[in-house]
PDB file of N, CA and C in Angstrom:
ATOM      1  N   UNK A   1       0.841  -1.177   0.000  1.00  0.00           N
ATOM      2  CA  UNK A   1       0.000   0.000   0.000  1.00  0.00           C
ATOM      3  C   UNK A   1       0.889   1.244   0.000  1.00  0.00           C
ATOM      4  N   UNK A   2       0.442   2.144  -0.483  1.00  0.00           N
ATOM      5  CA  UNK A   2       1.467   3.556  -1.341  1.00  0.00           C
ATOM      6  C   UNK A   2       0.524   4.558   0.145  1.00  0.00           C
ATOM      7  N   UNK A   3       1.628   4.835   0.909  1.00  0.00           N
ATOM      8  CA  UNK A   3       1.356   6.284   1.442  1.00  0.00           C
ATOM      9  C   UNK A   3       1.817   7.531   1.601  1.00  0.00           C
ATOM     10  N   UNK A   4       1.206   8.501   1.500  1.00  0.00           N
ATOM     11  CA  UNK A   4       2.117   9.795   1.501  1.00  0.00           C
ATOM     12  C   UNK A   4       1.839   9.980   0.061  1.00  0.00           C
ATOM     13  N   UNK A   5       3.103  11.216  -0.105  1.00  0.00           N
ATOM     14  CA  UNK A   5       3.254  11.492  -1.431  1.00  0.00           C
ATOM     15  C   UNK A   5       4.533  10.844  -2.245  1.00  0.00           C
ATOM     16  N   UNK A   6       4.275  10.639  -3.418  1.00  0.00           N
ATOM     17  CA  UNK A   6       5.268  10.176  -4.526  1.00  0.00           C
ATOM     18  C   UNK A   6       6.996  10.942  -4.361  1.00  0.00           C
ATOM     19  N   UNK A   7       7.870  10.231  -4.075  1.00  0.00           N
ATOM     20  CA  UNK A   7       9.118  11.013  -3.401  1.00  0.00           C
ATOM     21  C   UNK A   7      10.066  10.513  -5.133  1.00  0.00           C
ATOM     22  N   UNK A   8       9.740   9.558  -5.842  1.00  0.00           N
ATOM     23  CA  UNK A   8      10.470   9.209  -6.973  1.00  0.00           C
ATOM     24  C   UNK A   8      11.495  10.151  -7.311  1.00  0.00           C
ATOM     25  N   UNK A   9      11.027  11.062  -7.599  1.00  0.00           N
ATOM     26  CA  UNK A   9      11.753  12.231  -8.131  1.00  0.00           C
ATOM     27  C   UNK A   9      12.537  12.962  -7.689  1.00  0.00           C
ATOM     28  N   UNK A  10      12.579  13.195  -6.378  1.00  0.00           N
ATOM     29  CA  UNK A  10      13.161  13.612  -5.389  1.00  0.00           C
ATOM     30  C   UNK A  10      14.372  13.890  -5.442  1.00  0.00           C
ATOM     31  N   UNK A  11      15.414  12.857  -5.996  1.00  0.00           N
ATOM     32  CA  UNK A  11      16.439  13.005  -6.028  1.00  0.00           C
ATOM     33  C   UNK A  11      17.247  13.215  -7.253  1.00  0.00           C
ATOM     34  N   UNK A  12      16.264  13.872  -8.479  1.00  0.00           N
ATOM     35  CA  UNK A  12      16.580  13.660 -10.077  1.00  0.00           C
ATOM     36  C   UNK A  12      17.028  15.056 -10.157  1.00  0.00           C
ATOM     37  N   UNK A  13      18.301  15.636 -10.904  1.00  0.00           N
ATOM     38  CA  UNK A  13      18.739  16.638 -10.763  1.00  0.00           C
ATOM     39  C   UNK A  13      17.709  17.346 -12.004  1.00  0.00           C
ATOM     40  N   UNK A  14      17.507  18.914 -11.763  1.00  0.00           N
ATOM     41  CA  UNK A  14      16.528  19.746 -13.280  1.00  0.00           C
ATOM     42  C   UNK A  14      17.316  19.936 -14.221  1.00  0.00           C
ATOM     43  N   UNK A  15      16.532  19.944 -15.421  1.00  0.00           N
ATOM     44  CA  UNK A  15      17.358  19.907 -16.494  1.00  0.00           C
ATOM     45  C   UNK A  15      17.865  20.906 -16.870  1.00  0.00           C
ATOM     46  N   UNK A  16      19.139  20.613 -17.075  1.00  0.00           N
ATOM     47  CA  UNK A  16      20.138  22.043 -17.306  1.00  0.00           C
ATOM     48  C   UNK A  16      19.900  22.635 -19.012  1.00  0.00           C
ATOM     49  N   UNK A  17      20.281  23.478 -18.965  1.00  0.00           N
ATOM     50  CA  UNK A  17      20.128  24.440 -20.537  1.00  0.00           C
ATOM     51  C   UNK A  17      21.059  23.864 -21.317  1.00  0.00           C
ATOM     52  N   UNK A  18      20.937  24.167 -23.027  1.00  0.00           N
ATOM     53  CA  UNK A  18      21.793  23.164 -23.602  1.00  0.00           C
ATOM     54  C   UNK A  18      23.141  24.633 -24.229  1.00  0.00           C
ATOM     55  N   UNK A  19      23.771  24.199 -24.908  1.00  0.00           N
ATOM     56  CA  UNK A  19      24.728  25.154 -25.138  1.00  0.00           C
ATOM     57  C   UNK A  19      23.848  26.405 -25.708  1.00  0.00           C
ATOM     58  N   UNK A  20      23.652  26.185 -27.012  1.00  0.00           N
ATOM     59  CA  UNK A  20      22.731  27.471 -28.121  1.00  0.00           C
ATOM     60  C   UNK A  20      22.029  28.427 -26.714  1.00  0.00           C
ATOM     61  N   UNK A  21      21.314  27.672 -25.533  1.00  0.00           N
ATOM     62  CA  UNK A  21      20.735  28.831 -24.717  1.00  0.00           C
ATOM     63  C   UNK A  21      21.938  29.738 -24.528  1.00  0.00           C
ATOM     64  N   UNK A  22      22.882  28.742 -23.597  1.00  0.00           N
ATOM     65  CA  UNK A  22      24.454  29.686 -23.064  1.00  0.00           C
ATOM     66  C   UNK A  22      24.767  30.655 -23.436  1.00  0.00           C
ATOM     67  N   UNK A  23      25.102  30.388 -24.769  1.00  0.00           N
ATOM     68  CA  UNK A  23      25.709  31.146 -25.758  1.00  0.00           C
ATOM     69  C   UNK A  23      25.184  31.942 -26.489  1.00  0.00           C
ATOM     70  N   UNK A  24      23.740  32.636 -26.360  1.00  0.00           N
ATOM     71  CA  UNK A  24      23.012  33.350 -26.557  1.00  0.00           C
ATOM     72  C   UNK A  24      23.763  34.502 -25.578  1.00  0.00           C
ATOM     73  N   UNK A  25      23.119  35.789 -26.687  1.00  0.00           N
ATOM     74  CA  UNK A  25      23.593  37.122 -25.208  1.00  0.00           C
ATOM     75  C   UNK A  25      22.186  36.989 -24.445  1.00  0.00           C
ATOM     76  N   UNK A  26      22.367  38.096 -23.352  1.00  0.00           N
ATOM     77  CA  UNK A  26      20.887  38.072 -22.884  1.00  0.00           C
ATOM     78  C   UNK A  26      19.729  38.897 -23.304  1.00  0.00           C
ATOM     79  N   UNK A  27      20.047  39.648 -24.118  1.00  0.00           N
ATOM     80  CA  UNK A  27      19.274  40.105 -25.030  1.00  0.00           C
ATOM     81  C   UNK A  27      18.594  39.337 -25.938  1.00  0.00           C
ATOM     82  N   UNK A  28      19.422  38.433 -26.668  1.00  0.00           N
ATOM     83  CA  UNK A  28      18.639  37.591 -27.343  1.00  0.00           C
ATOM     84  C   UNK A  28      17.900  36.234 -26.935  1.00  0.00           C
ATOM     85  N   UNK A  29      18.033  35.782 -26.002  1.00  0.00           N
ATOM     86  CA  UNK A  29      17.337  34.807 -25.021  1.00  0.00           C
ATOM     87  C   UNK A  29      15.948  35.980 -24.663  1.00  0.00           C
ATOM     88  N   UNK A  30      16.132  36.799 -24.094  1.00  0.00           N
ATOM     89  CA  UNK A  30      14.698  38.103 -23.786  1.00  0.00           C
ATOM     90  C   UNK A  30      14.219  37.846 -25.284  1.00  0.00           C
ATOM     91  N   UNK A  31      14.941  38.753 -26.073  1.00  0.00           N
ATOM     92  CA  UNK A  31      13.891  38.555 -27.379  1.00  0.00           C
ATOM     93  C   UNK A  31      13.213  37.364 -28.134  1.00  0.00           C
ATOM     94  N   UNK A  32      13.776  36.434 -27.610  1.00  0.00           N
ATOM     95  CA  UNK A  32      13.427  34.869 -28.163  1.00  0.00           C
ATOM     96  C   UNK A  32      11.917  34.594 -27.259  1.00  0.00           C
ATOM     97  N   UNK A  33      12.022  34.986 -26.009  1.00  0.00           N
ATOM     98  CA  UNK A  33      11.410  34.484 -25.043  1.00  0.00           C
ATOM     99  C   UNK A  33      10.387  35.036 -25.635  1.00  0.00           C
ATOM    100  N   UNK A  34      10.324  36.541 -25.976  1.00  0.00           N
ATOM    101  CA  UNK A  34       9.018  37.762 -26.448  1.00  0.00           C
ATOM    102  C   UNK A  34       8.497  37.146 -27.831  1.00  0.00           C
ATOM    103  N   UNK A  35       9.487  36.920 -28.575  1.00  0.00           N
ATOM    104  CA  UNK A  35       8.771  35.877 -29.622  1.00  0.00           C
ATOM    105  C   UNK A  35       8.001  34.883 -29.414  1.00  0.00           C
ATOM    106  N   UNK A  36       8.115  33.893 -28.560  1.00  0.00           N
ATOM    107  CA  UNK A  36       7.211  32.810 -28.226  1.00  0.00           C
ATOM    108  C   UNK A  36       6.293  33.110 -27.739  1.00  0.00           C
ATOM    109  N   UNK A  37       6.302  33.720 -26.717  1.00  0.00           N
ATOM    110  CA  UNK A  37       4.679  34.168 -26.370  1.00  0.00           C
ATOM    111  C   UNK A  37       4.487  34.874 -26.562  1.00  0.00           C
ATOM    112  N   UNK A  38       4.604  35.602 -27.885  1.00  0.00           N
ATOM    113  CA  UNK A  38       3.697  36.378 -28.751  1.00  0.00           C
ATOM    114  C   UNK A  38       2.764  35.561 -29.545  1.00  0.00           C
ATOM    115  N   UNK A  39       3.746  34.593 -29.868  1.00  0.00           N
ATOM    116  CA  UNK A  39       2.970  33.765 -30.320  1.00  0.00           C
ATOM    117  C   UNK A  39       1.718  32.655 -30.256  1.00  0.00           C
ATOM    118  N   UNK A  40       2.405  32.557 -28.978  1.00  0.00           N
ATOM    119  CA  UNK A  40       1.663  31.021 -27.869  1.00  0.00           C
ATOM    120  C   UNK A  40       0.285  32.028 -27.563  1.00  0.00           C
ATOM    121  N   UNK A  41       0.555  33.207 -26.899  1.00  0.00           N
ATOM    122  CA  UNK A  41      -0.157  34.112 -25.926  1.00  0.00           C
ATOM    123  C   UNK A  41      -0.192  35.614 -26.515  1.00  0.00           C
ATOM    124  N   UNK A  42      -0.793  35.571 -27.814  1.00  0.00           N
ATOM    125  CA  UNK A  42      -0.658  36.924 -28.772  1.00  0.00           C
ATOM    126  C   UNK A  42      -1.286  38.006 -27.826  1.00  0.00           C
ATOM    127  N   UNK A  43      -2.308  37.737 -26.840  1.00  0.00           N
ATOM    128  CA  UNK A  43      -3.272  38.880 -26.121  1.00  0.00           C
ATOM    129  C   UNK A  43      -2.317  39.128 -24.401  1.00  0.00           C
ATOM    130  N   UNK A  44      -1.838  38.411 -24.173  1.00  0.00           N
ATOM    131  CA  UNK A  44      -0.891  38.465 -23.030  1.00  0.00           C
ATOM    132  C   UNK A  44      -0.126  39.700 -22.688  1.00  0.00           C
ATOM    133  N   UNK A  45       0.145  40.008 -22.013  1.00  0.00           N
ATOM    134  CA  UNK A  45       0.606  41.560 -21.399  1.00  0.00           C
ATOM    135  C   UNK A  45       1.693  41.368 -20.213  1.00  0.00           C
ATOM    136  N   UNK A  46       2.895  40.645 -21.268  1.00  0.00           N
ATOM    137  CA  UNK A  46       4.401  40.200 -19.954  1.00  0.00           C
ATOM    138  C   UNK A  46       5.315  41.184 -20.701  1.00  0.00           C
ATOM    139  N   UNK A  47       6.071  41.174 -19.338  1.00  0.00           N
ATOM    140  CA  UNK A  47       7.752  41.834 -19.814  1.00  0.00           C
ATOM    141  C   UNK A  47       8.167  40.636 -19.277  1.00  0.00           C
ATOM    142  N   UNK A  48       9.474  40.311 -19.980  1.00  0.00           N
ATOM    143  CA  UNK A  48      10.405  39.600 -19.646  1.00  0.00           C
ATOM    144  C   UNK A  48      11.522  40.697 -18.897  1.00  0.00           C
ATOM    145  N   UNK A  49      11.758  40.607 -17.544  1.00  0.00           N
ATOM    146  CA  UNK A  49      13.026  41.032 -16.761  1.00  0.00           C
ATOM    147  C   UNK A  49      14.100  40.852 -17.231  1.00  0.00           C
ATOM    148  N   UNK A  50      14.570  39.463 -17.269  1.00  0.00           N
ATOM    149  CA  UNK A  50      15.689  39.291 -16.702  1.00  0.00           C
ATOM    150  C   UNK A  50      15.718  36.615 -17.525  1.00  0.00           C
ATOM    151  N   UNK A  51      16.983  36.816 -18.291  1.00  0.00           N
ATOM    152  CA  UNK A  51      16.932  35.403 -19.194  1.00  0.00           C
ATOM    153  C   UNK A  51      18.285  35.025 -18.519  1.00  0.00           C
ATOM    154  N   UNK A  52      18.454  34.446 -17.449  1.00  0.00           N
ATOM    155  CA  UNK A  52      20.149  34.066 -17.015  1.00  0.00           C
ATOM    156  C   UNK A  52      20.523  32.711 -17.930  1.00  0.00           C
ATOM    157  N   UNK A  53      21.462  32.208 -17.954  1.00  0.00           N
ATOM    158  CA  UNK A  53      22.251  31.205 -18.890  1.00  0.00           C
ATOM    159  C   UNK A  53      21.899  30.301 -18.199  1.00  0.00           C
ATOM    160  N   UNK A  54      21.185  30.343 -16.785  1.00  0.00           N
ATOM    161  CA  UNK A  54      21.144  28.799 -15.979  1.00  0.00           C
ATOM    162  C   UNK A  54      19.617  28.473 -16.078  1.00  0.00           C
ATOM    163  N   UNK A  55      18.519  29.847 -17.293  1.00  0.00           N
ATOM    164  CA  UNK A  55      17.336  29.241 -17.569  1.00  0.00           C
ATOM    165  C   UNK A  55      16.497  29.752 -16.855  1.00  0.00           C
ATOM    166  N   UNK A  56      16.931  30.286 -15.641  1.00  0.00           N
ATOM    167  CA  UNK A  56      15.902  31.176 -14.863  1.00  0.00           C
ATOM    168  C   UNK A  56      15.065  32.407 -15.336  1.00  0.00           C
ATOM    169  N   UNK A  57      14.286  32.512 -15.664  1.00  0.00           N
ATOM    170  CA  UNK A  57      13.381  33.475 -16.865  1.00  0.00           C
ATOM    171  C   UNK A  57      12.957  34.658 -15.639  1.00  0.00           C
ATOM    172  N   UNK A  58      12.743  35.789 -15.408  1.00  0.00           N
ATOM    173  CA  UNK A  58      12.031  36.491 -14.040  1.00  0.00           C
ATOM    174  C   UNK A  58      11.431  37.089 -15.441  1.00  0.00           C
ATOM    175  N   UNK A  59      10.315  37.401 -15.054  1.00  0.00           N
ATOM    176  CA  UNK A  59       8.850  38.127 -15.537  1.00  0.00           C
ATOM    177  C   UNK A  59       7.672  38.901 -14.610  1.00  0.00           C
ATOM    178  N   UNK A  60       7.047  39.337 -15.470  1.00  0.00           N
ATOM    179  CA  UNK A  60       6.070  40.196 -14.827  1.00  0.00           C
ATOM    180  C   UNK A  60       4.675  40.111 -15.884  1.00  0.00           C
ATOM    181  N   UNK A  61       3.767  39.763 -15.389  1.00  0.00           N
ATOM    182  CA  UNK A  61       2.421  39.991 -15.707  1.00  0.00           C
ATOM    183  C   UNK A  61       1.587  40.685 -15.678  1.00  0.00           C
ATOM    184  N   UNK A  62       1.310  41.634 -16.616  1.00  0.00           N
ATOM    185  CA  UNK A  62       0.883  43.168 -16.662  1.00  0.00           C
ATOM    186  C   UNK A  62      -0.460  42.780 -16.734  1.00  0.00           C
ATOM    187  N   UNK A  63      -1.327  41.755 -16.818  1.00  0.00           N
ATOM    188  CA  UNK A  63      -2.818  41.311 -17.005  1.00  0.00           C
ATOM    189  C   UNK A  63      -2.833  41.342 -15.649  1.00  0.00           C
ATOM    190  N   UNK A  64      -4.490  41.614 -15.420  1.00  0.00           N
ATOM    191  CA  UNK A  64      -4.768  40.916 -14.212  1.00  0.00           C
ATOM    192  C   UNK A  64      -5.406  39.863 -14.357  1.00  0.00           C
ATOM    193  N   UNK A  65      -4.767  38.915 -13.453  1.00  0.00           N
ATOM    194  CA  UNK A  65      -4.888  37.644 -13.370  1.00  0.00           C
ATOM    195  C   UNK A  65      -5.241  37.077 -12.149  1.00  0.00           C
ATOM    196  N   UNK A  66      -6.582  36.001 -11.723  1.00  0.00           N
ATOM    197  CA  UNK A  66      -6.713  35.800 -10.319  1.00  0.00           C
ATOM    198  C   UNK A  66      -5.468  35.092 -10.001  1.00  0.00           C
ATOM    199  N   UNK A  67      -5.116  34.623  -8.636  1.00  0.00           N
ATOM    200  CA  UNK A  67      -3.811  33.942  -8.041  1.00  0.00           C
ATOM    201  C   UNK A  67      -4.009  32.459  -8.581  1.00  0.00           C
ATOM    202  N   UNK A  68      -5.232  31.992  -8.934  1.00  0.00           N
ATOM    203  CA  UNK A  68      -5.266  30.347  -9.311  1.00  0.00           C
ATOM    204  C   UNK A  68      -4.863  30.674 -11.220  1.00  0.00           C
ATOM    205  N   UNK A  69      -5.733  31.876 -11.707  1.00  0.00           N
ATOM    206  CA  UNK A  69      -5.047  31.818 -13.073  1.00  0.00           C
ATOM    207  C   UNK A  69      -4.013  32.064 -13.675  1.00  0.00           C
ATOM    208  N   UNK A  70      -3.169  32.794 -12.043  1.00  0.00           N
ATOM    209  CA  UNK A  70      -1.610  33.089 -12.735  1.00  0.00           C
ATOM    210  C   UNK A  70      -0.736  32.316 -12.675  1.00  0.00           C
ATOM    211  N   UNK A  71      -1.175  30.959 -11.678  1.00  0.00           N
ATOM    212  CA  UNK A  71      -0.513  29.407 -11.670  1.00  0.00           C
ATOM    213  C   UNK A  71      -0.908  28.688 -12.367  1.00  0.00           C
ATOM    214  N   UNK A  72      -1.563  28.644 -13.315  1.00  0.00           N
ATOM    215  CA  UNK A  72      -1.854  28.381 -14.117  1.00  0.00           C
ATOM    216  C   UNK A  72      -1.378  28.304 -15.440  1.00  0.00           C
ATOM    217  N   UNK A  73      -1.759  29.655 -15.658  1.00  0.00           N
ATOM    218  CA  UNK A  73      -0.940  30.251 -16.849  1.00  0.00           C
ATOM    219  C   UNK A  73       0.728  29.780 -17.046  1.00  0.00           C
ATOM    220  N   UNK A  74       1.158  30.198 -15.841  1.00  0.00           N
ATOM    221  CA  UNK A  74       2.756  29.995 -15.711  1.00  0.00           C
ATOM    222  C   UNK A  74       3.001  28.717 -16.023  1.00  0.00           C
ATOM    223  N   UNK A  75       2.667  27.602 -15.456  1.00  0.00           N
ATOM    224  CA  UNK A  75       2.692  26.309 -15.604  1.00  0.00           C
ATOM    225  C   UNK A  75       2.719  25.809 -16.927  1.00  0.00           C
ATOM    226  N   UNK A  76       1.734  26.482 -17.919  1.00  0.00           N
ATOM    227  CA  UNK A  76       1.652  25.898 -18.811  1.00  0.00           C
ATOM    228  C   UNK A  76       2.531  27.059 -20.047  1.00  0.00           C
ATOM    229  N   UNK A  77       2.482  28.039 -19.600  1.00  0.00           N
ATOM    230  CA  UNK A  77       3.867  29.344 -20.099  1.00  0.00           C
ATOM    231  C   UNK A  77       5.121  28.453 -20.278  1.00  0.00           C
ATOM    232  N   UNK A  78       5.351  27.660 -18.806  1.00  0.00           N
ATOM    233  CA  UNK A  78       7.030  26.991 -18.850  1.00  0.00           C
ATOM    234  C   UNK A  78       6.868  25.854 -19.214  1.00  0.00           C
ATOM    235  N   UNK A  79       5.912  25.346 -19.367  1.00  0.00           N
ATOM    236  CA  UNK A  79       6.024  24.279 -20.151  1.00  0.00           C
ATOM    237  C   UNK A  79       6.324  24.449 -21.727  1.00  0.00           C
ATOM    238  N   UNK A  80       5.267  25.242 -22.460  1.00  0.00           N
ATOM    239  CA  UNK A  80       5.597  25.771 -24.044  1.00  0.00           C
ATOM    240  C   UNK A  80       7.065  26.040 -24.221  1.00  0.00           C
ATOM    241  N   UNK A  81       7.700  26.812 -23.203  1.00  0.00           N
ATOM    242  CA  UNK A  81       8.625  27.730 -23.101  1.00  0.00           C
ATOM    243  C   UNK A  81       9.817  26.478 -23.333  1.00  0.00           C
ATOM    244  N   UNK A  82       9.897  25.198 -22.812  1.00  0.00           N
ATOM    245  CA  UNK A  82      10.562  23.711 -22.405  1.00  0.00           C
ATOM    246  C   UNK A  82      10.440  23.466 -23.558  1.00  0.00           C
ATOM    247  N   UNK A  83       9.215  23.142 -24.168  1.00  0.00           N
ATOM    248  CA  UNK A  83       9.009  22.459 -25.623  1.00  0.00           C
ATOM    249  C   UNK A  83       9.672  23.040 -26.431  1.00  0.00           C
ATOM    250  N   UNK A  84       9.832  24.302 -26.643  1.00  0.00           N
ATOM    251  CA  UNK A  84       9.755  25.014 -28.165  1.00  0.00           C
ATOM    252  C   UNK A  84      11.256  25.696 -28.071  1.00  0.00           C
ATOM    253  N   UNK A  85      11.677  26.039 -26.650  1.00  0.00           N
ATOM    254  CA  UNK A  85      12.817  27.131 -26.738  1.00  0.00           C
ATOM    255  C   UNK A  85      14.153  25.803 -25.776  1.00  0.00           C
ATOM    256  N   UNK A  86      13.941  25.736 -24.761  1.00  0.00           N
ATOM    257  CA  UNK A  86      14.775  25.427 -24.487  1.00  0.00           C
ATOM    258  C   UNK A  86      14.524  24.284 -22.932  1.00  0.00           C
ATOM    259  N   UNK A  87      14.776  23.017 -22.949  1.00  0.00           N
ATOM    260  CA  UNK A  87      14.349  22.381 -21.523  1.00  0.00           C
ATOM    261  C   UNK A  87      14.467  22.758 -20.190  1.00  0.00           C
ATOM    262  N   UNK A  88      15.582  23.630 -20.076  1.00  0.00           N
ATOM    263  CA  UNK A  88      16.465  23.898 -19.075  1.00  0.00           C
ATOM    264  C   UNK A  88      15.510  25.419 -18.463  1.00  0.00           C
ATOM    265  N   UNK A  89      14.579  25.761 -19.066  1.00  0.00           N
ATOM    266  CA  UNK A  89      14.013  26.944 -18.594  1.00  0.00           C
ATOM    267  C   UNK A  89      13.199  27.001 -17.448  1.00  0.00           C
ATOM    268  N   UNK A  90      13.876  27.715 -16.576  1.00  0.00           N
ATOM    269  CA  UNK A  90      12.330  27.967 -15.146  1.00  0.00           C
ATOM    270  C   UNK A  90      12.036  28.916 -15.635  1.00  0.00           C
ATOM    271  N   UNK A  91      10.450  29.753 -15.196  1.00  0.00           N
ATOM    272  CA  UNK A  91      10.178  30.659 -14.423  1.00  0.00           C
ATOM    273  C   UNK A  91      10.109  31.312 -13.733  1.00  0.00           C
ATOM    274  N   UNK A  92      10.130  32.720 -13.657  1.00  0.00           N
ATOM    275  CA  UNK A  92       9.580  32.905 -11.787  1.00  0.00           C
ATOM    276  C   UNK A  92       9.345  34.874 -12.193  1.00  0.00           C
ATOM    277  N   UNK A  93       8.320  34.569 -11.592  1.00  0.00           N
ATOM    278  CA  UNK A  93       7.338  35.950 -11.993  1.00  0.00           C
ATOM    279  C   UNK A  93       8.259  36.878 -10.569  1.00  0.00           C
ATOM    280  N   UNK A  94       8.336  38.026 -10.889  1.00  0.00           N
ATOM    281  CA  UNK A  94       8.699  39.063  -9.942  1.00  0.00           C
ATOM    282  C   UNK A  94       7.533  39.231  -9.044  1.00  0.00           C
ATOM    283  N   UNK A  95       8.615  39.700  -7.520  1.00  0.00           N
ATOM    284  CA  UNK A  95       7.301  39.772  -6.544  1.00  0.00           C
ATOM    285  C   UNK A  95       6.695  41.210  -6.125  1.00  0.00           C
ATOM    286  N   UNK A  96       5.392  40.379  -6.207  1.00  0.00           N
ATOM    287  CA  UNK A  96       4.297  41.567  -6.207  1.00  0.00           C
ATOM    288  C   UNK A  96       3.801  42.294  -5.053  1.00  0.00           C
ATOM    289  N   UNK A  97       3.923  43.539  -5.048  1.00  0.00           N
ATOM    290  CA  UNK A  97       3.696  44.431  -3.698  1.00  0.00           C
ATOM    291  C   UNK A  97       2.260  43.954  -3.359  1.00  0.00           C
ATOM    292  N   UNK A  98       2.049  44.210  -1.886  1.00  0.00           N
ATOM    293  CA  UNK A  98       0.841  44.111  -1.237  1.00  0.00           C
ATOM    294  C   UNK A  98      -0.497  45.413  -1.967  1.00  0.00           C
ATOM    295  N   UNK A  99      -1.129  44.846  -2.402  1.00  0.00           N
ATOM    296  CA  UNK A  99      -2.242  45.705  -3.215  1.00  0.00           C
ATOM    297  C   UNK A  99      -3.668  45.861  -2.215  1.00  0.00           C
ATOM    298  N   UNK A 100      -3.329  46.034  -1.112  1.00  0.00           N
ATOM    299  CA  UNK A 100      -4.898  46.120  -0.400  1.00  0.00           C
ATOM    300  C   UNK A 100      -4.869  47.324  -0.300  1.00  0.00           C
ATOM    301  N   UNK A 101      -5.850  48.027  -0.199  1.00  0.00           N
ATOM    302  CA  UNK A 101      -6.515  49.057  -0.044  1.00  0.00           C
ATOM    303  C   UNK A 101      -6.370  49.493   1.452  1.00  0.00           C
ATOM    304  N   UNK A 102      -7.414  48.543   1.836  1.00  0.00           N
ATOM    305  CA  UNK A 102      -7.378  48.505   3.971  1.00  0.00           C
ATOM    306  C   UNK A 102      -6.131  48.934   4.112  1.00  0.00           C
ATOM    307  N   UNK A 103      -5.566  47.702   4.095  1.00  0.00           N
ATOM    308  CA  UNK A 103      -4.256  48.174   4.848  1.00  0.00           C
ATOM    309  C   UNK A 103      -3.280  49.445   4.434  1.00  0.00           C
ATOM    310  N   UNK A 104      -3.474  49.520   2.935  1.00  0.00           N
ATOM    311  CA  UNK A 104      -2.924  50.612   2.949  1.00  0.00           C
ATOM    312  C   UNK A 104      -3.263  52.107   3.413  1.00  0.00           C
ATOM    313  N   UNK A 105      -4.569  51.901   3.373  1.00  0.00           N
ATOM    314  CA  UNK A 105      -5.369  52.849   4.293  1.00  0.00           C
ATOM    315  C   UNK A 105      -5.312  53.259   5.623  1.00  0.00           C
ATOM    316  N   UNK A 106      -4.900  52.344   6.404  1.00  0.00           N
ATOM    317  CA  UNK A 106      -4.819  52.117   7.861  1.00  0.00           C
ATOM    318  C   UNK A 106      -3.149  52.332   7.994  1.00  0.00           C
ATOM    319  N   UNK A 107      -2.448  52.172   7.101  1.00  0.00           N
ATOM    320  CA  UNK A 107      -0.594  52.909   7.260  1.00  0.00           C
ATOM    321  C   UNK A 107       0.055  51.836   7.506  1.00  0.00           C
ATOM    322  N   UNK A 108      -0.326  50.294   7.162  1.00  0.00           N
ATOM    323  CA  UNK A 108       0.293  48.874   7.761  1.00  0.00           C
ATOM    324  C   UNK A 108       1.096  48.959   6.543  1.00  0.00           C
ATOM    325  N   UNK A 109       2.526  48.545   6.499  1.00  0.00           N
ATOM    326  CA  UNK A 109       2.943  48.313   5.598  1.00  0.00           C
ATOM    327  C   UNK A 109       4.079  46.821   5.455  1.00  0.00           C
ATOM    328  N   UNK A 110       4.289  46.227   4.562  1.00  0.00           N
ATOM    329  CA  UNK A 110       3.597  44.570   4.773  1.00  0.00           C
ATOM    330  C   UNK A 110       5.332  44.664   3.801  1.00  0.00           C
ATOM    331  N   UNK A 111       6.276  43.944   4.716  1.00  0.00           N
ATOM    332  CA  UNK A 111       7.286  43.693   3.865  1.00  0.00           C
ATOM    333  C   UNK A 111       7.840  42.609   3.159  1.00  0.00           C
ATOM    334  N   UNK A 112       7.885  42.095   2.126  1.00  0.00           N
ATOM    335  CA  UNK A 112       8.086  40.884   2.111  1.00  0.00           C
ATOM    336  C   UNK A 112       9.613  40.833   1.416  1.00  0.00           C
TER     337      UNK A 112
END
């Protein structure tokens, strides 16, 4: 009987970027990236930050998006992003200031 969660993987290293990413400047890894989801996601409203050689993509999502559709989206963003450009690619969206109203109203200010 299987309990808990699935640990298989656990110990499988992520897949690293292949040379052609490397050896890209970072300009052109950004512009590659803006090509694809222009394509994938023609109505989409991202900047790409920041394309490091180790695949780490930082972005920003200028849509508003609820918190379940922007995990969403992303998920299936880095996945296209794996298929088409390069395996070795993460994600990771830049972090987003506290947007409440209340609190900002009330002078709490929320550091993360």
């Amino acid at each position: 009987m299987n309990k808990g969660i699935n640990i298989s993987y656990s110990n499988i290293n992520s897949p690293e970027t292949e040379s052609a990413w490397i050896n890209m400047s970072k300009l052109k890894r950004i512009l590659l990236i803006e090509k694809s989801i222009n394509i994938l996601y023609p109505d989409a409203d991202i900047t790409i930050v920041n394309a490091d050689e180790n695949g780490q993509v930082s972005l920003v999502i200028n849509s508003t998006l609820s918190v379940d559709e922007r995990g969403t989206f992303m998920l299936d963003l880095e996945e296209n992003l794996k298929n088409n450009i390069d395996n070795g690619i993460n994600i990771w969206h830049e972090a987003i200031g506290d947007k409440s109203s209340l609190r900002n109203l009330r002078g709490i200010e929320v550091l993360s």
